[in-house]
C-alpha atoms as a PDB file:
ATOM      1  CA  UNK A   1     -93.561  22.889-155.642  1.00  0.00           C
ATOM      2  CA  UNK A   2     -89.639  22.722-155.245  1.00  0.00           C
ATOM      3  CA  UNK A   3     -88.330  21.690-152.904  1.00  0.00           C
ATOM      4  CA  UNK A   4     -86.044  24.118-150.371  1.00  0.00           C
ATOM      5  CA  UNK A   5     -82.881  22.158-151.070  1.00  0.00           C
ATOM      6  CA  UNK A   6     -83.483  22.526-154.833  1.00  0.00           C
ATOM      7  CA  UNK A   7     -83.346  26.217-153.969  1.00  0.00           C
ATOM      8  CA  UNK A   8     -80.746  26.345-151.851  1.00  0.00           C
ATOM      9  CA  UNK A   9     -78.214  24.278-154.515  1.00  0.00           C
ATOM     10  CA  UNK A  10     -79.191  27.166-157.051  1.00  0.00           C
ATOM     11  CA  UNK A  11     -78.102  29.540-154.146  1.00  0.00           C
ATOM     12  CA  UNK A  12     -74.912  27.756-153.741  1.00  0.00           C
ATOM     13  CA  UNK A  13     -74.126  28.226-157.394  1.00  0.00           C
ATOM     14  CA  UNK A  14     -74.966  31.803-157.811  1.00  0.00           C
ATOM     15  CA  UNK A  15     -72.803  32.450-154.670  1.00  0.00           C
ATOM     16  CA  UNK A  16     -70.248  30.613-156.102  1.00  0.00           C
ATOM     17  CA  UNK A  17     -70.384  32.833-158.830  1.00  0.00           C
ATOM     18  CA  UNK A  18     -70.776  36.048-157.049  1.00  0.00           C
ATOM     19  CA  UNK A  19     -67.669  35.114-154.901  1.00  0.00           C
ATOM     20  CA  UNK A  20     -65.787  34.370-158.313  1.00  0.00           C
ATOM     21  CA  UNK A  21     -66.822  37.576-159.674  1.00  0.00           C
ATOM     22  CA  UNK A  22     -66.368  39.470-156.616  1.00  0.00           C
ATOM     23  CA  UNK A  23     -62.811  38.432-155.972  1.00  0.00           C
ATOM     24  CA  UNK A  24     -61.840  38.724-159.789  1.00  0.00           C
ATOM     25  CA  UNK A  25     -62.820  42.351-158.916  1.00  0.00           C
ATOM     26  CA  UNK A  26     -61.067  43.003-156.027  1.00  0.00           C
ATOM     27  CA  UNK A  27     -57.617  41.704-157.855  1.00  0.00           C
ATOM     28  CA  UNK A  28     -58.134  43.118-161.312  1.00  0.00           C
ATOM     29  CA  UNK A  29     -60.488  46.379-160.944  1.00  0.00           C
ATOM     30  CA  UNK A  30     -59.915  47.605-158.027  1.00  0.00           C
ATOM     31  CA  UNK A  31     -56.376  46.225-157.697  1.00  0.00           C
ATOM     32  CA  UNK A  32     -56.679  44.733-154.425  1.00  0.00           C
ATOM     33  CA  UNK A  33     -54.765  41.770-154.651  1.00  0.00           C
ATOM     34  CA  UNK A  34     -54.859  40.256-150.895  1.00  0.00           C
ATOM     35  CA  UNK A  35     -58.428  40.959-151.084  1.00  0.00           C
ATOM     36  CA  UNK A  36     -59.474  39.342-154.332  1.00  0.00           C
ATOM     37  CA  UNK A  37     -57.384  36.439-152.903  1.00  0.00           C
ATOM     38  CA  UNK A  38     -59.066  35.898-149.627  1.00  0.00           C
ATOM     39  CA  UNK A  39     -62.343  36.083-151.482  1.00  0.00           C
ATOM     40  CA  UNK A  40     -61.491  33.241-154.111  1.00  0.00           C
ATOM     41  CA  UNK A  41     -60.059  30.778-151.184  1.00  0.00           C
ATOM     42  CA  UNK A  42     -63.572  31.738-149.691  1.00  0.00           C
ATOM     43  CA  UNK A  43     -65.786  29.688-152.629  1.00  0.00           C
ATOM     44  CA  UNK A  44     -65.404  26.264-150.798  1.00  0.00           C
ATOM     45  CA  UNK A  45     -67.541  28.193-147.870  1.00  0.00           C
ATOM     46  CA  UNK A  46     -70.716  27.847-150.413  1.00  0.00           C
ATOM     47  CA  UNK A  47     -70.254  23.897-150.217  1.00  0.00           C
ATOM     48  CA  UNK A  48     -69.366  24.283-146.763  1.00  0.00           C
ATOM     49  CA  UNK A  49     -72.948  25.814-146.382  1.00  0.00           C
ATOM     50  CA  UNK A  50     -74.862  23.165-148.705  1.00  0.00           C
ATOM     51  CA  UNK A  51     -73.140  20.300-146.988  1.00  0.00           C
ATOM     52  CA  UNK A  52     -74.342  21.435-143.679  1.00  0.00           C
ATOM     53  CA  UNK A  53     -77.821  22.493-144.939  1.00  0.00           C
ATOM     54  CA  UNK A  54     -78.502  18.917-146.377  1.00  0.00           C
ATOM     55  CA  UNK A  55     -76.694  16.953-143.357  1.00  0.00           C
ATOM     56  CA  UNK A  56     -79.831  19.253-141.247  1.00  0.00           C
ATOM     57  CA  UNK A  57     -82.083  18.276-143.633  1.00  0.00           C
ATOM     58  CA  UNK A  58     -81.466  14.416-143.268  1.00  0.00           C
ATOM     59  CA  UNK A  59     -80.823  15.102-139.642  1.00  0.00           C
ATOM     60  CA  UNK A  60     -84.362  16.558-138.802  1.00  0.00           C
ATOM     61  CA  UNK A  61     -86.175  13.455-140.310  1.00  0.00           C
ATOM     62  CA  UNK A  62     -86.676  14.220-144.336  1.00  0.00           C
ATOM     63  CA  UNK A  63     -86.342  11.386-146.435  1.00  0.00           C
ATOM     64  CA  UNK A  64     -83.420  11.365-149.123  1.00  0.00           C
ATOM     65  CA  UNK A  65     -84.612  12.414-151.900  1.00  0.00           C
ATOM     66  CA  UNK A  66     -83.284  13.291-155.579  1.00  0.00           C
ATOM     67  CA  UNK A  67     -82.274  16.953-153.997  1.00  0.00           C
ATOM     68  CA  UNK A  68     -80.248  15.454-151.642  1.00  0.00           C
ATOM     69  CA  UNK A  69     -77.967  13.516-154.147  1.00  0.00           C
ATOM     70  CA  UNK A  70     -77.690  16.345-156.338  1.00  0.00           C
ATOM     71  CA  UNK A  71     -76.521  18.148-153.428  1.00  0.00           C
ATOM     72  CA  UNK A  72     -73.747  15.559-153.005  1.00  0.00           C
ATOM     73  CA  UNK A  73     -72.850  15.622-156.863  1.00  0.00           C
ATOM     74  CA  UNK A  74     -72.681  19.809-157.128  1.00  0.00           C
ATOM     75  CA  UNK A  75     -70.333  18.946-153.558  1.00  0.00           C
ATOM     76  CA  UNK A  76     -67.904  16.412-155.573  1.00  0.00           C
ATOM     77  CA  UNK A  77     -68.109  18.607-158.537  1.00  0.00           C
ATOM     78  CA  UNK A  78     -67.376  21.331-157.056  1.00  0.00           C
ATOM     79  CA  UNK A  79     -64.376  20.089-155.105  1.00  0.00           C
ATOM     80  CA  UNK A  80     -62.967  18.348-158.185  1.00  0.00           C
ATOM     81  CA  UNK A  81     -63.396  20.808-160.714  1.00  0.00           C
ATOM     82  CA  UNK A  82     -63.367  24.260-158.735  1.00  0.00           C
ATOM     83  CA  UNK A  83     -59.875  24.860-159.155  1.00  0.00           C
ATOM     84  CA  UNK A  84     -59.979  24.802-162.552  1.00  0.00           C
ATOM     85  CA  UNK A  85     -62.956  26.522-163.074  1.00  0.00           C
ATOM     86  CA  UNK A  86     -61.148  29.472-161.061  1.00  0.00           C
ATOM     87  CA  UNK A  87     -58.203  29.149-162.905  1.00  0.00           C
ATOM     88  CA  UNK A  88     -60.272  29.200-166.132  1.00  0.00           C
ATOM     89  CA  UNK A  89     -62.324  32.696-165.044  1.00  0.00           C
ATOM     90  CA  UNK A  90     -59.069  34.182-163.637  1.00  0.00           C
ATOM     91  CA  UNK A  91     -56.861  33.692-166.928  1.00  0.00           C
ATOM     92  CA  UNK A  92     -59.788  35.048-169.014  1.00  0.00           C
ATOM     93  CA  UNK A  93     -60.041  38.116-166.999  1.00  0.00           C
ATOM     94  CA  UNK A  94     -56.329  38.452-166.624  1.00  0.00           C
ATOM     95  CA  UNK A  95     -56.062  38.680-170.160  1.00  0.00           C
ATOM     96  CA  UNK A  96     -59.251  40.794-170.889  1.00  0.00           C
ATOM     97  CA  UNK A  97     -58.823  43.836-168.098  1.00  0.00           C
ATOM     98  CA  UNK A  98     -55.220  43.459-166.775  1.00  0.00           C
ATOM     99  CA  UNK A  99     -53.375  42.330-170.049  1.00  0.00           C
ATOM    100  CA  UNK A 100     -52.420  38.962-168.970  1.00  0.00           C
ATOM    101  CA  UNK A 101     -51.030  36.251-171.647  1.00  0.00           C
ATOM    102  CA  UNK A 102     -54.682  34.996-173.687  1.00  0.00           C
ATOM    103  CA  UNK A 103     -56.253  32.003-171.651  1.00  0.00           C
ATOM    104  CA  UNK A 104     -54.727  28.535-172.318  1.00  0.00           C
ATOM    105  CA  UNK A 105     -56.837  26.674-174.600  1.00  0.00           C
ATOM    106  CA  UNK A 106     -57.112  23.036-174.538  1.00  0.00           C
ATOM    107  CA  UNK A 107     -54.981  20.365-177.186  1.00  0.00           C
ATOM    108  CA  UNK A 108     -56.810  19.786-180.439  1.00  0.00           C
ATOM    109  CA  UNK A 109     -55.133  16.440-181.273  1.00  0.00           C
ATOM    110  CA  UNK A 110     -51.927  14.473-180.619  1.00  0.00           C
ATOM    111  CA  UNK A 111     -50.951  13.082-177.411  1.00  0.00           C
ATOM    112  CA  UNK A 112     -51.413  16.011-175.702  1.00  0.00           C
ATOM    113  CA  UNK A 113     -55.349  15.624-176.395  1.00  0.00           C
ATOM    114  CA  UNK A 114     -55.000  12.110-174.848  1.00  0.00           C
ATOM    115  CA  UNK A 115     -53.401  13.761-171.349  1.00  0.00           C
ATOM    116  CA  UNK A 116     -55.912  16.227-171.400  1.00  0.00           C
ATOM    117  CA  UNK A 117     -58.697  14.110-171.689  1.00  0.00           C
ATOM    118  CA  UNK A 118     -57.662  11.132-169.137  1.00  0.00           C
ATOM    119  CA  UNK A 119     -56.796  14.727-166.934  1.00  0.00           C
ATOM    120  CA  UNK A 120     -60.412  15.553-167.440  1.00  0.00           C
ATOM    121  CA  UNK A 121     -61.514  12.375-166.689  1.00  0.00           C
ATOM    122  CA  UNK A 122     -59.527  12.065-163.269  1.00  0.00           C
ATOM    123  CA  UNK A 123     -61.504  14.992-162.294  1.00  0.00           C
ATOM    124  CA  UNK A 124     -64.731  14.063-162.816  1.00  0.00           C
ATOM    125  CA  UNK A 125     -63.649   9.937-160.748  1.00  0.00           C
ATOM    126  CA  UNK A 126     -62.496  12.336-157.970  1.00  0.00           C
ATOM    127  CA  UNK A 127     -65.966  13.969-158.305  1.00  0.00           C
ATOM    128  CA  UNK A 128     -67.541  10.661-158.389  1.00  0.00           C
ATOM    129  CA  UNK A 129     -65.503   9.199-155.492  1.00  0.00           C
ATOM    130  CA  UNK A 130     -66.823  12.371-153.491  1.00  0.00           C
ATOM    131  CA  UNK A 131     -70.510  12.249-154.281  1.00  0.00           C
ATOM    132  CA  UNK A 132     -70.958   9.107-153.224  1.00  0.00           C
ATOM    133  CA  UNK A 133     -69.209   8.916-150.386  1.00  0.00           C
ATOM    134  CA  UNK A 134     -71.251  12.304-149.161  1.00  0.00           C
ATOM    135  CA  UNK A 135     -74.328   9.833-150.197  1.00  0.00           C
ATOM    136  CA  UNK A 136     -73.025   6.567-148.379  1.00  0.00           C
ATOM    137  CA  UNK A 137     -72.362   9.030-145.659  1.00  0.00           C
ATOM    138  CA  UNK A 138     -76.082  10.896-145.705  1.00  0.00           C
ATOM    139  CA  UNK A 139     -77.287   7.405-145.453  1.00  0.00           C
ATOM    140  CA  UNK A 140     -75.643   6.462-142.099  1.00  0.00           C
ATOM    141  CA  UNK A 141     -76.762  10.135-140.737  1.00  0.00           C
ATOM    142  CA  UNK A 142     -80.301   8.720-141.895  1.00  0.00           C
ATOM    143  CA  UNK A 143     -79.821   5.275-141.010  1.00  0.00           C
ATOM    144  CA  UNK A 144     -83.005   3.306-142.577  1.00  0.00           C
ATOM    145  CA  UNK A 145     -82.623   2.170-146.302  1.00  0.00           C
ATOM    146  CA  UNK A 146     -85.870   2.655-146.969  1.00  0.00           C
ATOM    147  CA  UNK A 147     -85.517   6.553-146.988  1.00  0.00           C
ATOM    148  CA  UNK A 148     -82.665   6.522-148.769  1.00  0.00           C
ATOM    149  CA  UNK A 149     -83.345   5.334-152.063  1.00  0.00           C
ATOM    150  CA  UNK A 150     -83.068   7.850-154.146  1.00  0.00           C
ATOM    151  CA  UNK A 151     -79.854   8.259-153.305  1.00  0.00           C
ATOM    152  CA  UNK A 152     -78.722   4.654-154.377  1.00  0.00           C
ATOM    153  CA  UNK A 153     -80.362   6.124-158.109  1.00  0.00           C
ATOM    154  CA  UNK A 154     -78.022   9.462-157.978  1.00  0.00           C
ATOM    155  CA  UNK A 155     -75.165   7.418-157.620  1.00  0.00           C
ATOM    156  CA  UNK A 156     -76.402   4.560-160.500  1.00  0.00           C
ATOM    157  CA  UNK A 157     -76.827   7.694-162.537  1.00  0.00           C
ATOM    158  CA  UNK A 158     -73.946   9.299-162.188  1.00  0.00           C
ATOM    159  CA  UNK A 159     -71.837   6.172-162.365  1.00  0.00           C
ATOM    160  CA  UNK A 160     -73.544   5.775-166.332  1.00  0.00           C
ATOM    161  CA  UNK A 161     -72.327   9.691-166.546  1.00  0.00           C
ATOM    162  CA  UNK A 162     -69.195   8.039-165.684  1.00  0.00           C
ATOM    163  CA  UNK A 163     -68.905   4.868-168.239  1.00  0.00           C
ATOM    164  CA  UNK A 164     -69.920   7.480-171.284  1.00  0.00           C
ATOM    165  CA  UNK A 165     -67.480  10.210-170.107  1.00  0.00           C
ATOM    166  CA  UNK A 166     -64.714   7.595-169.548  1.00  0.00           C
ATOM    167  CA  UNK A 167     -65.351   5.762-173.475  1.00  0.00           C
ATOM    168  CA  UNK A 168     -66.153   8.821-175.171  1.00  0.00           C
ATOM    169  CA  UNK A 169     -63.300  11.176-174.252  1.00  0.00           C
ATOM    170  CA  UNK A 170     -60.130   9.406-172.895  1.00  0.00           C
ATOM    171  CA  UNK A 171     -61.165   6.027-174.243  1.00  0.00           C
ATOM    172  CA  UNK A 172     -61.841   7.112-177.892  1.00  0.00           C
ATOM    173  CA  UNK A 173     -59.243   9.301-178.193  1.00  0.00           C
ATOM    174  CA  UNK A 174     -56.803   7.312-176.752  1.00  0.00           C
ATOM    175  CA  UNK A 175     -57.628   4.679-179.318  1.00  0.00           C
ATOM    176  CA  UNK A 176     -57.547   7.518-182.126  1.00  0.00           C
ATOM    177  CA  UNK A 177     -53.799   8.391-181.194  1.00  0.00           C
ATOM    178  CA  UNK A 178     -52.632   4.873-181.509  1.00  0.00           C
ATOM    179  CA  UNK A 179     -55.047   4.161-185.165  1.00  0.00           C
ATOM    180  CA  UNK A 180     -53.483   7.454-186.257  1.00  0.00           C
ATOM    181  CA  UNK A 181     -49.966   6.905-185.067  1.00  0.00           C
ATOM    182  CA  UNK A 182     -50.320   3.468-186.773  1.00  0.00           C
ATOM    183  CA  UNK A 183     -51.448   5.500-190.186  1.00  0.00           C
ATOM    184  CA  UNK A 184     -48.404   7.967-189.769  1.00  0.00           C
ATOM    185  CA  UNK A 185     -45.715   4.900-189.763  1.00  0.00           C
ATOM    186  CA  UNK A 186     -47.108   3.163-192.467  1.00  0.00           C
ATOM    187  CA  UNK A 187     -46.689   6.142-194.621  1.00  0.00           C
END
């Protein structure tokens, strides 16, 4: 069976979506600008709603399980990377229905790929920071250790998620600029 907070995270994410959609909408299609704004400040109100909805969960005796640290993870991910992922949808309908300038894409190579990719990377340790602090913080509302283990996994998990991100994208090609830079000058 799956469990209710599974559910509701799945919720959260199509309402994310829906709000997204629903505000592109409102600015491009129906050309309602103030509108389409006040719905895309509203998509933090879907985290707003999980947050709450797990803290209840905790609250009325549950114990932590995996659910509840992947609510804390969509919560840090959707903090750090929500404004991008807005800015990504509303460029890409900008250009497709209103004629806006095509959608930035991101830096193939050259230093600029190294800025990019340490900019990626800062999003996803401001993620981390948040998800586990949510966690530490779900397991002072619960207060014994015992029904809160899962949650010290979620964060062991997504702190590997972390050490692969962090060598295989900034790391690498960080090292790739300066081996290729060194290549360039010897020529």
């Amino acid at each position: 069976m799956v469990e209710p907070l599974v559910v509701l995270i799945v919720a959260c994410e199509i309402g994310f979506w829906v709000v997204l959609g629903a505000g592109l909408l409102a600015r491009y299609a129906l050309k309602m600008r103030r509108l389409g704004a006040a719905l895309l400040v509203c998509t933090p109100v879907v985290d707003v709603v999980l947050l709450v909805a797990t803290v209840f969960d905790l609250r009325s005796g549950g114990e932590a399980t995996s659910a509840h640290g992947l609510a804390a993870i969509y919560l840090g991910v959707s903090v750090a990377f929500g404004h991008s992922m807005l800015r990504w949808a509303d460029q890409r309908v900008a250009h497709r229905f209103a004629g806006g300038p095509p959608p930035t894409k991101p830096p193939k190579s050259g230093p600029a790929k190294v800025r990019h990719e340490w900019r990626e990377f800062g999003k996803f340790a401001v993620a981390w920071a948040i998800a586990c602090v949510v966690m530490l913080l779900l397991m002072f509302v619960v207060g014994t250790p015992e029904r809160t283990q899962a949650l010290w996994g979620q964060m062991s998990g997504l702190t590997v998620v972390g050490v692969i991100w962090l060598l295989g994208w900034p790391v690498y090609h960080s090292v790739a600029e300066v081996v290729n830079g060194r290549e360039k000058s010897r020529q």
